[in-house]
PDB file of N, CA and C in Angstrom:
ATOM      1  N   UNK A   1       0.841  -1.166   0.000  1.00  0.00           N
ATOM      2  CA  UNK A   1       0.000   0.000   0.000  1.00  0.00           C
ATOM      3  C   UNK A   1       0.895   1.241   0.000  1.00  0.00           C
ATOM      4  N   UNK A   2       0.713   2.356  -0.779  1.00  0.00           N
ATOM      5  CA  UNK A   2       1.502   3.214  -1.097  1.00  0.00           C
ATOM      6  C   UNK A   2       0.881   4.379  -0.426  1.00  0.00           C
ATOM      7  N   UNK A   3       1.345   5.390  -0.107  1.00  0.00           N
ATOM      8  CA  UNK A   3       0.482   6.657   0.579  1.00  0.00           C
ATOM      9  C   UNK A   3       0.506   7.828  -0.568  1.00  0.00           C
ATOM     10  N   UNK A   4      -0.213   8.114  -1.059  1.00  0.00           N
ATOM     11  CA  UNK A   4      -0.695   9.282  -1.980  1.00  0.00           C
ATOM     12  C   UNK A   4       0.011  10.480  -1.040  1.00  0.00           C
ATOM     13  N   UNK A   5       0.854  11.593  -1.920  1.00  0.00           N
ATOM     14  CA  UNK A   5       1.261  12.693  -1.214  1.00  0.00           C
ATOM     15  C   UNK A   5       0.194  13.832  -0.697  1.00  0.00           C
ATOM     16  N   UNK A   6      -1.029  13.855  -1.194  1.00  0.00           N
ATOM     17  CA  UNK A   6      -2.205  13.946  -0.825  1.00  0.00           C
ATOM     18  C   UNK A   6      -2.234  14.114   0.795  1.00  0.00           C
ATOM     19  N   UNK A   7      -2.183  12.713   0.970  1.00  0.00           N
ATOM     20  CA  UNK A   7      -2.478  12.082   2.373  1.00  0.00           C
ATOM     21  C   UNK A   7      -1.171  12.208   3.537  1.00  0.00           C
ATOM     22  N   UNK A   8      -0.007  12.861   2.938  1.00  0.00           N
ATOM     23  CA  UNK A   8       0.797  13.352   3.199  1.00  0.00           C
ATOM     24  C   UNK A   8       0.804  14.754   4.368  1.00  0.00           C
ATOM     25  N   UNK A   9      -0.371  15.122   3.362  1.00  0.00           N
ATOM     26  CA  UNK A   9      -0.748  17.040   4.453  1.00  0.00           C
ATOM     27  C   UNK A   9      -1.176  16.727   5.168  1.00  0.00           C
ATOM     28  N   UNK A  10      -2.234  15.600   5.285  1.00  0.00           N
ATOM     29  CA  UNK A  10      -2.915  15.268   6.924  1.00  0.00           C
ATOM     30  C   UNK A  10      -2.330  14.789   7.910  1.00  0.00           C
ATOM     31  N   UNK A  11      -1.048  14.886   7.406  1.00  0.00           N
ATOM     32  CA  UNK A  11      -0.529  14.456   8.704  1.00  0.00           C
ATOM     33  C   UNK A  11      -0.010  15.352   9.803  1.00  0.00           C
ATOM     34  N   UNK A  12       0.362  14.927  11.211  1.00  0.00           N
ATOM     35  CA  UNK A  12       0.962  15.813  12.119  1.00  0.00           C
ATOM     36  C   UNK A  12       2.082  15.615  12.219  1.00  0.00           C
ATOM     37  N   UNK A  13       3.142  16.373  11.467  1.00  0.00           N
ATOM     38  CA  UNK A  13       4.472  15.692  12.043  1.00  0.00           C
ATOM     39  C   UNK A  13       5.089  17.176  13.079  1.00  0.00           C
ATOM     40  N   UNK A  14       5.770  16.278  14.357  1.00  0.00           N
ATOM     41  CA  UNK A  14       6.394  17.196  15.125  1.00  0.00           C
ATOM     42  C   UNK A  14       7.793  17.959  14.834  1.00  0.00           C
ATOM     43  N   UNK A  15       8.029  18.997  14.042  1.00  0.00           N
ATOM     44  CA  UNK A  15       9.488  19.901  14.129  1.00  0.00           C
ATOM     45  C   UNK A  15       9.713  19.878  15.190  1.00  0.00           C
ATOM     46  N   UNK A  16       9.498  20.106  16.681  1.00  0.00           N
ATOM     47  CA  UNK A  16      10.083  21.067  17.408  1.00  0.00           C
ATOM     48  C   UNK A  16      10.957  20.035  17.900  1.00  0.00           C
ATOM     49  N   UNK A  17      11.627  19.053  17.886  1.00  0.00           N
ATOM     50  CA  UNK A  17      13.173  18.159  17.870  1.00  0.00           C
ATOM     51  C   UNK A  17      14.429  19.404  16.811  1.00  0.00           C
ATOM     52  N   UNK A  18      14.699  19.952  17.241  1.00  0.00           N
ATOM     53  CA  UNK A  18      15.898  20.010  16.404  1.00  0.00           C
ATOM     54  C   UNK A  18      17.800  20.067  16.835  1.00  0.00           C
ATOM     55  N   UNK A  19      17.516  18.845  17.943  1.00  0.00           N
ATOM     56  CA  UNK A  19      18.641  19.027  18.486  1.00  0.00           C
ATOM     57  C   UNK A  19      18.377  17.896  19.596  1.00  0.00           C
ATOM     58  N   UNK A  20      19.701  16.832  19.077  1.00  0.00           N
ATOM     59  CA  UNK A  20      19.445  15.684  19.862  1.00  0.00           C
ATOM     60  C   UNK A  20      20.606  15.839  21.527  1.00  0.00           C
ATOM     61  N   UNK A  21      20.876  17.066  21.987  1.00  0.00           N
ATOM     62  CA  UNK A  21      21.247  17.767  22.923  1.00  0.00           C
ATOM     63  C   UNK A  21      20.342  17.403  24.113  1.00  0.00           C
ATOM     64  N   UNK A  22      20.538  16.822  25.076  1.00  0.00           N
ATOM     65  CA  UNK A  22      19.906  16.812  26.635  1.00  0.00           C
ATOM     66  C   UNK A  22      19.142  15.549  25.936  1.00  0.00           C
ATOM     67  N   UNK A  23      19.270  14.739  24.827  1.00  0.00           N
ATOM     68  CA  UNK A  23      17.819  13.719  25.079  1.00  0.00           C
ATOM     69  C   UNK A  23      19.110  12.556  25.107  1.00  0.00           C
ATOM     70  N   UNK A  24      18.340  11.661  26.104  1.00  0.00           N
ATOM     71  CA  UNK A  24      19.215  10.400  26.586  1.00  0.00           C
ATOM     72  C   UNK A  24      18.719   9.548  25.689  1.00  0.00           C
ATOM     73  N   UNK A  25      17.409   9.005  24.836  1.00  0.00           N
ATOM     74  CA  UNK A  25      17.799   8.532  23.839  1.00  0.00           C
ATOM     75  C   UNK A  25      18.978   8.511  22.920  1.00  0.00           C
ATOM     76  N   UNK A  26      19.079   9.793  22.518  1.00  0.00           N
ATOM     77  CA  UNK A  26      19.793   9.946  21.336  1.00  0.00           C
ATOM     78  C   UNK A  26      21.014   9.917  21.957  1.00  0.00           C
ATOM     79  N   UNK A  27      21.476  10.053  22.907  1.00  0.00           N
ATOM     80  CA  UNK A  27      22.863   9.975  23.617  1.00  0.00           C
ATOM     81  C   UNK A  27      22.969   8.209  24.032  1.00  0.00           C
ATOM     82  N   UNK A  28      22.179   7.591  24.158  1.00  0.00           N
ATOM     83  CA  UNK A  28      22.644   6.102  24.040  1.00  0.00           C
ATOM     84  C   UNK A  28      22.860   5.476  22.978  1.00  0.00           C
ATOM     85  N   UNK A  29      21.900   5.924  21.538  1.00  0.00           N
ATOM     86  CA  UNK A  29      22.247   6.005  20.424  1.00  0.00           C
ATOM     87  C   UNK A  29      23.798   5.586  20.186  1.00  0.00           C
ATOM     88  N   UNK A  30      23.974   7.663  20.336  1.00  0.00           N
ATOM     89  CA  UNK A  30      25.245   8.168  19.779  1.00  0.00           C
ATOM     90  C   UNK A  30      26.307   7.240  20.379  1.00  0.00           C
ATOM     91  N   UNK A  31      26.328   6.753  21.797  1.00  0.00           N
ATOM     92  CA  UNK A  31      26.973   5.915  22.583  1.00  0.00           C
ATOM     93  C   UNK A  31      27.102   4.827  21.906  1.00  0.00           C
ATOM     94  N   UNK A  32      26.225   3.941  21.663  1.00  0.00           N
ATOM     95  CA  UNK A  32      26.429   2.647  21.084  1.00  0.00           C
ATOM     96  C   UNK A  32      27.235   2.504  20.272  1.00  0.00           C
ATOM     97  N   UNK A  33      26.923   3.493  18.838  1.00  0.00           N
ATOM     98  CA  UNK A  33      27.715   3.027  17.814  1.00  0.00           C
ATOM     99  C   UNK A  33      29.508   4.026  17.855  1.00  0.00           C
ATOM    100  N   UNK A  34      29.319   5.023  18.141  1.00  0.00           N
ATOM    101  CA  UNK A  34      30.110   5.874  18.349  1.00  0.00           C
ATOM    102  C   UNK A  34      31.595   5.572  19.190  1.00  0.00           C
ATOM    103  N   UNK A  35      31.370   5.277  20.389  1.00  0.00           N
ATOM    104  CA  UNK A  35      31.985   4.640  21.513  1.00  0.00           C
ATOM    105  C   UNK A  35      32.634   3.352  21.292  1.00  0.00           C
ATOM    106  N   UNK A  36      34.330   3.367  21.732  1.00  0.00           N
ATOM    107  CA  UNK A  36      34.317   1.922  21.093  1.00  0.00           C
ATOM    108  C   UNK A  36      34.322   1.265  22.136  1.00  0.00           C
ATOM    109  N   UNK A  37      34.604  -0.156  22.463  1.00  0.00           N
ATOM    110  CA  UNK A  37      34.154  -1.295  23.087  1.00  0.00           C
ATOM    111  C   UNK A  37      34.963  -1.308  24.032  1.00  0.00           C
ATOM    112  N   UNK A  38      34.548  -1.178  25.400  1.00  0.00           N
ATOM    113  CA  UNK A  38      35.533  -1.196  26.635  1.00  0.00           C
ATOM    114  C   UNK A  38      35.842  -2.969  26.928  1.00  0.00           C
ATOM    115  N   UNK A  39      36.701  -3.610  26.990  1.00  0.00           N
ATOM    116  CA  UNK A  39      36.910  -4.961  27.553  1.00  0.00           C
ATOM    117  C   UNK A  39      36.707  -5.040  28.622  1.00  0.00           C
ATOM    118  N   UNK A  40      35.898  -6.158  29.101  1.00  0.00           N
ATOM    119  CA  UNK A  40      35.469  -6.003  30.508  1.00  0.00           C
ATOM    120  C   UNK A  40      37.119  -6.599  31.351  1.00  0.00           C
ATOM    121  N   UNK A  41      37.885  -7.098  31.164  1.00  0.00           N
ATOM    122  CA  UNK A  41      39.035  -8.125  31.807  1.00  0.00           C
ATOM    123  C   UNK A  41      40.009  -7.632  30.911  1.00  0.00           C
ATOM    124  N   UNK A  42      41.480  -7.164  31.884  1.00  0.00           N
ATOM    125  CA  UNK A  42      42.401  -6.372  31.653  1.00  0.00           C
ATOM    126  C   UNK A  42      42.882  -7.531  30.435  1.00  0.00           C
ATOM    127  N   UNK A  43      43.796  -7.029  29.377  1.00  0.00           N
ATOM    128  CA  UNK A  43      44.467  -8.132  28.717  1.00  0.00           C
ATOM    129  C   UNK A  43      45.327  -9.375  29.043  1.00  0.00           C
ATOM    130  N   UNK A  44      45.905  -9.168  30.049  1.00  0.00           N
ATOM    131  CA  UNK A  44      46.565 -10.012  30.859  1.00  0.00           C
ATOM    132  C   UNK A  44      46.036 -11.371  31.675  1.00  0.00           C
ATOM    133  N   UNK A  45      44.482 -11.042  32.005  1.00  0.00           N
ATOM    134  CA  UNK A  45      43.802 -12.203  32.291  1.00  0.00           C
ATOM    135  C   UNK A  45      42.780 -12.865  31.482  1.00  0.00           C
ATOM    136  N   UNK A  46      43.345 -12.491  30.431  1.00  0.00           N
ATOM    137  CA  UNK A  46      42.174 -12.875  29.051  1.00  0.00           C
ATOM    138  C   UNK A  46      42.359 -14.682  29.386  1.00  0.00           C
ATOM    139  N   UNK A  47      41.191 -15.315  28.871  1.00  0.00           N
ATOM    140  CA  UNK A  47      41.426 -17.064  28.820  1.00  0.00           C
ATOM    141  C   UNK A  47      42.625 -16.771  27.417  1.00  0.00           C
ATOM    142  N   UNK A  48      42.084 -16.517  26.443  1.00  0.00           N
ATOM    143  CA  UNK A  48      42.715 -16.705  24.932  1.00  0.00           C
ATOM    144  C   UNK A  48      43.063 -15.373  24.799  1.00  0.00           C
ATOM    145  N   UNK A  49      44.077 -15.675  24.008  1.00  0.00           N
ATOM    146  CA  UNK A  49      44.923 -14.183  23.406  1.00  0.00           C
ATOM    147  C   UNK A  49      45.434 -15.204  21.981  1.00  0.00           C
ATOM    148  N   UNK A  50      45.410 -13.560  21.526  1.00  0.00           N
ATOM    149  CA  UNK A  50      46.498 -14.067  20.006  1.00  0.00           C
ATOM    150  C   UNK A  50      47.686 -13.576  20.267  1.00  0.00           C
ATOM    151  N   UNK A  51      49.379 -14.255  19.879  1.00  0.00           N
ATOM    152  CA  UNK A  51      50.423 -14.067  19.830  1.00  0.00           C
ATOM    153  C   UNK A  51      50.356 -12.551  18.973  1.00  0.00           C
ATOM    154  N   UNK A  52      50.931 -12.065  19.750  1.00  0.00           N
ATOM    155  CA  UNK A  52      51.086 -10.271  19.237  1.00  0.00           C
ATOM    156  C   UNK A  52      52.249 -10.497  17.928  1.00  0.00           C
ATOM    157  N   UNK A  53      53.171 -11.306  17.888  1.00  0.00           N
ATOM    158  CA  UNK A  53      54.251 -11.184  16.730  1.00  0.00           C
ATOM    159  C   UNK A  53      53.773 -12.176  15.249  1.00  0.00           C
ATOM    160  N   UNK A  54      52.404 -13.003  15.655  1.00  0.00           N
ATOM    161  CA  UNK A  54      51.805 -13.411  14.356  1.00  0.00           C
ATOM    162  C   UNK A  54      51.603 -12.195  12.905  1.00  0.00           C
ATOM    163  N   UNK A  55      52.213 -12.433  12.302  1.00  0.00           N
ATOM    164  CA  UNK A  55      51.633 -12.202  11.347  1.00  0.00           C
ATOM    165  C   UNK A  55      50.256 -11.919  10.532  1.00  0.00           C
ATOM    166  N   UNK A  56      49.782 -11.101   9.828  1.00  0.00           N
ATOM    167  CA  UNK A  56      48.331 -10.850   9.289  1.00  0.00           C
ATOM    168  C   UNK A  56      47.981 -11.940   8.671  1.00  0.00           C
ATOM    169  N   UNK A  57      49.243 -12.087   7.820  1.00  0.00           N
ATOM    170  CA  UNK A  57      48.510 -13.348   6.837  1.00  0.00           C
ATOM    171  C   UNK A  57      48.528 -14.772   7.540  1.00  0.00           C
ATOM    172  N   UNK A  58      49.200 -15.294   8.709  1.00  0.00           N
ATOM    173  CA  UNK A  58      49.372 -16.149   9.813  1.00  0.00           C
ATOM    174  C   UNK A  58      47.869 -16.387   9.666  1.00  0.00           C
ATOM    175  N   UNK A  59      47.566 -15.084  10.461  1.00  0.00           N
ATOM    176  CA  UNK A  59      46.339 -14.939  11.753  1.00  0.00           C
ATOM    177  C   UNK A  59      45.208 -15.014  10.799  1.00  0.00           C
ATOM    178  N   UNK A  60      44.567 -14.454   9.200  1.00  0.00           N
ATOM    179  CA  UNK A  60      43.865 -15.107   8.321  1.00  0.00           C
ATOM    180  C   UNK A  60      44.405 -16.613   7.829  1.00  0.00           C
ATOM    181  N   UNK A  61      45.048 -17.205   7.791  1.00  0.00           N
ATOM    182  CA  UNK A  61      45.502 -18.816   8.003  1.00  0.00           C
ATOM    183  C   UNK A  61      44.399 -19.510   8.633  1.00  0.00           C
ATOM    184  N   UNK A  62      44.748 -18.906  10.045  1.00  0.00           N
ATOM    185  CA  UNK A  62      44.507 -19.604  10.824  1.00  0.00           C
ATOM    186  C   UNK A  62      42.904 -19.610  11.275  1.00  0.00           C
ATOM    187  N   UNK A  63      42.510 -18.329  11.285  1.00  0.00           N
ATOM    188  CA  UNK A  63      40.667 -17.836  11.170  1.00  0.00           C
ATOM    189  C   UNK A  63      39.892 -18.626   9.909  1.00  0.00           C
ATOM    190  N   UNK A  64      40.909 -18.518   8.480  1.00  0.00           N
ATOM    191  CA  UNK A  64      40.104 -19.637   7.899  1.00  0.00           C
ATOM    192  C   UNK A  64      40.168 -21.358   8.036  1.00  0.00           C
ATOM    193  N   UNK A  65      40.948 -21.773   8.615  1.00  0.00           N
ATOM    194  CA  UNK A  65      40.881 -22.933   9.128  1.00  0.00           C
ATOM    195  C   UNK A  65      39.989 -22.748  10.332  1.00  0.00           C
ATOM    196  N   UNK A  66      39.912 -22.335  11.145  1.00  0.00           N
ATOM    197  CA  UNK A  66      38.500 -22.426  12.371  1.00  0.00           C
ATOM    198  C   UNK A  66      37.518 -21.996  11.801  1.00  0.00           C
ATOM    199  N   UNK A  67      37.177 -21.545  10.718  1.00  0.00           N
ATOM    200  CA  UNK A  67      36.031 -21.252   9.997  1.00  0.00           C
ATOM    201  C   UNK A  67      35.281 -22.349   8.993  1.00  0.00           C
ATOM    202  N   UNK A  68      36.321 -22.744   8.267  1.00  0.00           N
ATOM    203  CA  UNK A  68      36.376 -24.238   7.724  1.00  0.00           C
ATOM    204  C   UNK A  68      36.062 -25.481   9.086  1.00  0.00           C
ATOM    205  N   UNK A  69      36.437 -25.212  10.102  1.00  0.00           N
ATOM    206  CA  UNK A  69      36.073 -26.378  10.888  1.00  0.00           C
ATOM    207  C   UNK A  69      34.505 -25.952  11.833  1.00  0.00           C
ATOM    208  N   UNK A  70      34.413 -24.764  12.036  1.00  0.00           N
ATOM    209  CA  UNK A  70      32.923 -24.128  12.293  1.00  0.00           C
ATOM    210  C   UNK A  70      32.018 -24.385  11.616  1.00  0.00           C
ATOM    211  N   UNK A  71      32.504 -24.759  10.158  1.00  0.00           N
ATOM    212  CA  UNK A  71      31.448 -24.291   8.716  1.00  0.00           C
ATOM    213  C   UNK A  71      30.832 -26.105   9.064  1.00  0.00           C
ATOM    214  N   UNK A  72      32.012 -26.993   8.987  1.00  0.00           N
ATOM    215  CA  UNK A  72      31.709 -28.693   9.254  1.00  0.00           C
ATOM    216  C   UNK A  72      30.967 -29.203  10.612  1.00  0.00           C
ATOM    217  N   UNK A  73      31.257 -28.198  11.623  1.00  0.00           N
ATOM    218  CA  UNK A  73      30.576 -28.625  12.330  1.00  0.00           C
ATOM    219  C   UNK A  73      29.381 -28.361  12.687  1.00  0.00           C
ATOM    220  N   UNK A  74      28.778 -27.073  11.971  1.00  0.00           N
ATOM    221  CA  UNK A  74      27.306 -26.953  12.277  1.00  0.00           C
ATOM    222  C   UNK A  74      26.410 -27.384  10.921  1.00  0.00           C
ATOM    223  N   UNK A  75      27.325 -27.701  10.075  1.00  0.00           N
ATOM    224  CA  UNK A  75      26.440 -28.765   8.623  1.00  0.00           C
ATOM    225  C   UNK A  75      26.485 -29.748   9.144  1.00  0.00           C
ATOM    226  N   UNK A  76      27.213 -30.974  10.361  1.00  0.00           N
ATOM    227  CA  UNK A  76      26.773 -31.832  10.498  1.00  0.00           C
ATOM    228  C   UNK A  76      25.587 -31.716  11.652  1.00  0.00           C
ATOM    229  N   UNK A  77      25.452 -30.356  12.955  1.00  0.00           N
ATOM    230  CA  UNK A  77      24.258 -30.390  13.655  1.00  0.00           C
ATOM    231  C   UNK A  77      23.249 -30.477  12.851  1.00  0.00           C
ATOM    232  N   UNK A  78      23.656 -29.803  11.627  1.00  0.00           N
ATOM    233  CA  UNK A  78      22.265 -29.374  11.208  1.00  0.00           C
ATOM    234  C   UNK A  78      21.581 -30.514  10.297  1.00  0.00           C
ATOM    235  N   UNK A  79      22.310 -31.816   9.859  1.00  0.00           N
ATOM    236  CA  UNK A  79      21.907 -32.570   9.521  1.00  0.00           C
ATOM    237  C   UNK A  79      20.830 -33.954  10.404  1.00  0.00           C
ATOM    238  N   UNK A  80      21.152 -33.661  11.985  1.00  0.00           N
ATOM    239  CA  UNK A  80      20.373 -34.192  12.870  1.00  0.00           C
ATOM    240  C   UNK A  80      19.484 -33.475  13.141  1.00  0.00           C
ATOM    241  N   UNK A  81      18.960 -32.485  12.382  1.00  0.00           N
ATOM    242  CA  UNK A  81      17.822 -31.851  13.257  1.00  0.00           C
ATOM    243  C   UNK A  81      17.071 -31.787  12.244  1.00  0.00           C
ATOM    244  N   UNK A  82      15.852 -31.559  12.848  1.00  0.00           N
ATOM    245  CA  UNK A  82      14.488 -31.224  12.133  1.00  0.00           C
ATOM    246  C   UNK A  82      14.036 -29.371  12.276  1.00  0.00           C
ATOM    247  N   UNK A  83      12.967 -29.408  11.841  1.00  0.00           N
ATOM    248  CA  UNK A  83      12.658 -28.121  11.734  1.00  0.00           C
ATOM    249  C   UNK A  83      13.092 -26.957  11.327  1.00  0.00           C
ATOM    250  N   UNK A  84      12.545 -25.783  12.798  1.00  0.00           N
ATOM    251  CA  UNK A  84      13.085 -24.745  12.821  1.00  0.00           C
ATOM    252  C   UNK A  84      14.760 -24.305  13.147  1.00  0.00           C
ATOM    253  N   UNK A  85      14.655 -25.695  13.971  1.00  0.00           N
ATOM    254  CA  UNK A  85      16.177 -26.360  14.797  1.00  0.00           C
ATOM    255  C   UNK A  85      17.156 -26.399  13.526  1.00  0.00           C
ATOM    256  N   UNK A  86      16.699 -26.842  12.567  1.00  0.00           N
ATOM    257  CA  UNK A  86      17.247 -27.735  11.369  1.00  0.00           C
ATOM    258  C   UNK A  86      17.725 -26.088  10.416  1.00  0.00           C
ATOM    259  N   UNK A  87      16.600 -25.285  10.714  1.00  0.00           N
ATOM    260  CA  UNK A  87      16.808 -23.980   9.803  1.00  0.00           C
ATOM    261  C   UNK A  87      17.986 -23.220  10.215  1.00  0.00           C
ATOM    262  N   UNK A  88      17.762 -22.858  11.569  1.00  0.00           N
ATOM    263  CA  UNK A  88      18.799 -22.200  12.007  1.00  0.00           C
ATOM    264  C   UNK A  88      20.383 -22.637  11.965  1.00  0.00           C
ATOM    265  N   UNK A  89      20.472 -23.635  12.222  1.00  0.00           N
ATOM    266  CA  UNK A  89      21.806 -24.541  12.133  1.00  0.00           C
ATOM    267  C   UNK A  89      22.262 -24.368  10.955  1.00  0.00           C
ATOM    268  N   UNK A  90      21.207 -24.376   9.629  1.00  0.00           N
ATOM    269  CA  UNK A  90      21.881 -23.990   8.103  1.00  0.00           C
ATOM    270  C   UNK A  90      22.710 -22.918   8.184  1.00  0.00           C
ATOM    271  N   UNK A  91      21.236 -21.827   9.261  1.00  0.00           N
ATOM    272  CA  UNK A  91      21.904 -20.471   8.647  1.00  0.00           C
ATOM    273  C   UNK A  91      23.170 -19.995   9.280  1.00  0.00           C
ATOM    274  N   UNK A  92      23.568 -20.705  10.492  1.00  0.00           N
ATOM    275  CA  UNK A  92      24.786 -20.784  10.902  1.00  0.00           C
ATOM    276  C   UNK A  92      25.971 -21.042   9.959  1.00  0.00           C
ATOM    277  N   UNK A  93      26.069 -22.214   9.207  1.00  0.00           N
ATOM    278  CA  UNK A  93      26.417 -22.528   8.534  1.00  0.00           C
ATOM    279  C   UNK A  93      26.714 -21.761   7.312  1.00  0.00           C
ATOM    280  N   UNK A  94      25.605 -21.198   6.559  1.00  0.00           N
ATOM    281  CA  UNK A  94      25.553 -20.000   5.779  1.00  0.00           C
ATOM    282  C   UNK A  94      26.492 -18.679   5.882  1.00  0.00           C
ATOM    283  N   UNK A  95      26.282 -18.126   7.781  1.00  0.00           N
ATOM    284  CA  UNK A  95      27.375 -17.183   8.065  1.00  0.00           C
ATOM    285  C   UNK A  95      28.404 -17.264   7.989  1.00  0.00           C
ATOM    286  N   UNK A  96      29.235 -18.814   8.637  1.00  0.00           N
ATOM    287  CA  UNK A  96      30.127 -19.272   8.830  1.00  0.00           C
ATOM    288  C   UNK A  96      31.097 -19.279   6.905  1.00  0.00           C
ATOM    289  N   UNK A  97      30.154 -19.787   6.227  1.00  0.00           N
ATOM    290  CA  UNK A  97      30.906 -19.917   4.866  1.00  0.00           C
ATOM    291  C   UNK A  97      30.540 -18.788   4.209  1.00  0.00           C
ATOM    292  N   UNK A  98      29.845 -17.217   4.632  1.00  0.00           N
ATOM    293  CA  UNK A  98      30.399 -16.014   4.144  1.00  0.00           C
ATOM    294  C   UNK A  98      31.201 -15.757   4.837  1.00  0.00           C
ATOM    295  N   UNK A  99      31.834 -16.046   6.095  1.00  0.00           N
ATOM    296  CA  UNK A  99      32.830 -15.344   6.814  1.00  0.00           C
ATOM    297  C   UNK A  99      34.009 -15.592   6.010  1.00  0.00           C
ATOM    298  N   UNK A 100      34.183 -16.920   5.537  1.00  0.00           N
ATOM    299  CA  UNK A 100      34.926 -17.813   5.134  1.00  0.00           C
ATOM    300  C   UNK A 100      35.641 -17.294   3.727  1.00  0.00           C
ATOM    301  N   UNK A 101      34.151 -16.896   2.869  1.00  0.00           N
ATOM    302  CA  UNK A 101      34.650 -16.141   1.657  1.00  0.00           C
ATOM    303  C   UNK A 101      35.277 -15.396   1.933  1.00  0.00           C
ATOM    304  N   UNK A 102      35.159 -14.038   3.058  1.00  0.00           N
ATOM    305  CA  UNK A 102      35.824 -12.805   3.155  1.00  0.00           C
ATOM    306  C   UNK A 102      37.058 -13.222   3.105  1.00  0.00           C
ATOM    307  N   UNK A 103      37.226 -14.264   4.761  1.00  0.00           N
ATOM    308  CA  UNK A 103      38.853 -14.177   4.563  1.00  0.00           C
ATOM    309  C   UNK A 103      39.592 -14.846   3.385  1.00  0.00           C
ATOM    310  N   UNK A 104      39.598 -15.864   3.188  1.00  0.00           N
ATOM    311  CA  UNK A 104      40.207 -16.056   1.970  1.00  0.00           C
ATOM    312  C   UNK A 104      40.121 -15.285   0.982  1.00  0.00           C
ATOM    313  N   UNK A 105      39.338 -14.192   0.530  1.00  0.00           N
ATOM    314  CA  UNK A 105      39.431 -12.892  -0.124  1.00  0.00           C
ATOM    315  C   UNK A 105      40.404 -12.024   0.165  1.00  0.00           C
ATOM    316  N   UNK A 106      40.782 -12.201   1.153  1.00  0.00           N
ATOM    317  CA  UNK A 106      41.993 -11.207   2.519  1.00  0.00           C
ATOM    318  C   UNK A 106      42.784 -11.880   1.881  1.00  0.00           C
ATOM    319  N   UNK A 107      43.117 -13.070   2.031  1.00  0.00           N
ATOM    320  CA  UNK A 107      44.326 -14.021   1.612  1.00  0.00           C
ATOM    321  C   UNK A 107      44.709 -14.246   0.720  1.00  0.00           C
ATOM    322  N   UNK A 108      43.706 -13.612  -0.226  1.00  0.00           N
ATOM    323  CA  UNK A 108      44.251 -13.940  -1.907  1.00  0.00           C
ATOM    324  C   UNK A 108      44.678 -12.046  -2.031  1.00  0.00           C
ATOM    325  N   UNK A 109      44.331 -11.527  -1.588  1.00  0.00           N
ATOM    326  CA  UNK A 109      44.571 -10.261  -2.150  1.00  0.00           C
ATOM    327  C   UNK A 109      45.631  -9.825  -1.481  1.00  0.00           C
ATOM    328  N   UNK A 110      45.831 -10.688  -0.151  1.00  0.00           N
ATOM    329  CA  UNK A 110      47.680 -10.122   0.770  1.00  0.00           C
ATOM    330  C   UNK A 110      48.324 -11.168  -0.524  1.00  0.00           C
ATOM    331  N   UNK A 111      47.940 -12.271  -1.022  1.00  0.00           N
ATOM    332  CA  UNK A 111      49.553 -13.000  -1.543  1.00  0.00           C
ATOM    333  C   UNK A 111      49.473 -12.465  -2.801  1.00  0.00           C
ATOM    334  N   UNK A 112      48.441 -11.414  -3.765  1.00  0.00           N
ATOM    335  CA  UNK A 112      48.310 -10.861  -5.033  1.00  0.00           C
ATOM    336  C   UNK A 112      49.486  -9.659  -5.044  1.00  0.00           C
ATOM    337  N   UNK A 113      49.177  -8.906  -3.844  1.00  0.00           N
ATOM    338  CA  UNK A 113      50.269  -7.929  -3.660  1.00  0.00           C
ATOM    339  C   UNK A 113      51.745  -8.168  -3.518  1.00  0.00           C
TER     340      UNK A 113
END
């Protein structure tokens, strides 16, 4: 259904916003995306860390091999399940082998250079 610009004038729209100043909406907003990500646990007591002297092209190596083994292991959940169970597990699967494209996209274009 399309709205005729007509039906456009009847409407009430509110101007008097012109300044997302003092509103805590728009400041959690701006927060969310804006703000970057505080770690809750200093680096030092992380469970997992990556070796700081790896290499880029190492560290895509190695993300597409756990991606490749992510990608196998939720095509085989998803082959025991039924349903909605059965859907989601694809689409896992689905993410997992676009993630997969990217990096090896990374990896062909670091060894092109």
């Amino acid at each position: 259904m399309t709205i005729a610009s007509t039906d456009l004038s009847d409407m009430q729209i509110d101007t008097t916003f012109t300044s997302p100043q003092g509103s805590a909406a728009a400041q959690r907003a701006l927060d969310y995306y804006l703000k970057p990500a505080v770690s809750e646990a200093p680096i030092e007591s992380r469970f997992f860390d990556v070796n700081r002297n790896i290499s880029r092209e190492e560290a895509l190596v190695h993300a597409s091999d756990l991606l490749r083994c992510a990608a196998a292991t939720a095509h085989e959940s998803a082959e025991n399940l039924q349903g909605p169970q059965r859907a989601l597990a694809f689409s896992v699967v689905h993410m997992v082998d676009m993630a997969q494209a990217l990096v090896d996209r990374s990896l062909d274009d670091d060894r092109n250079d």
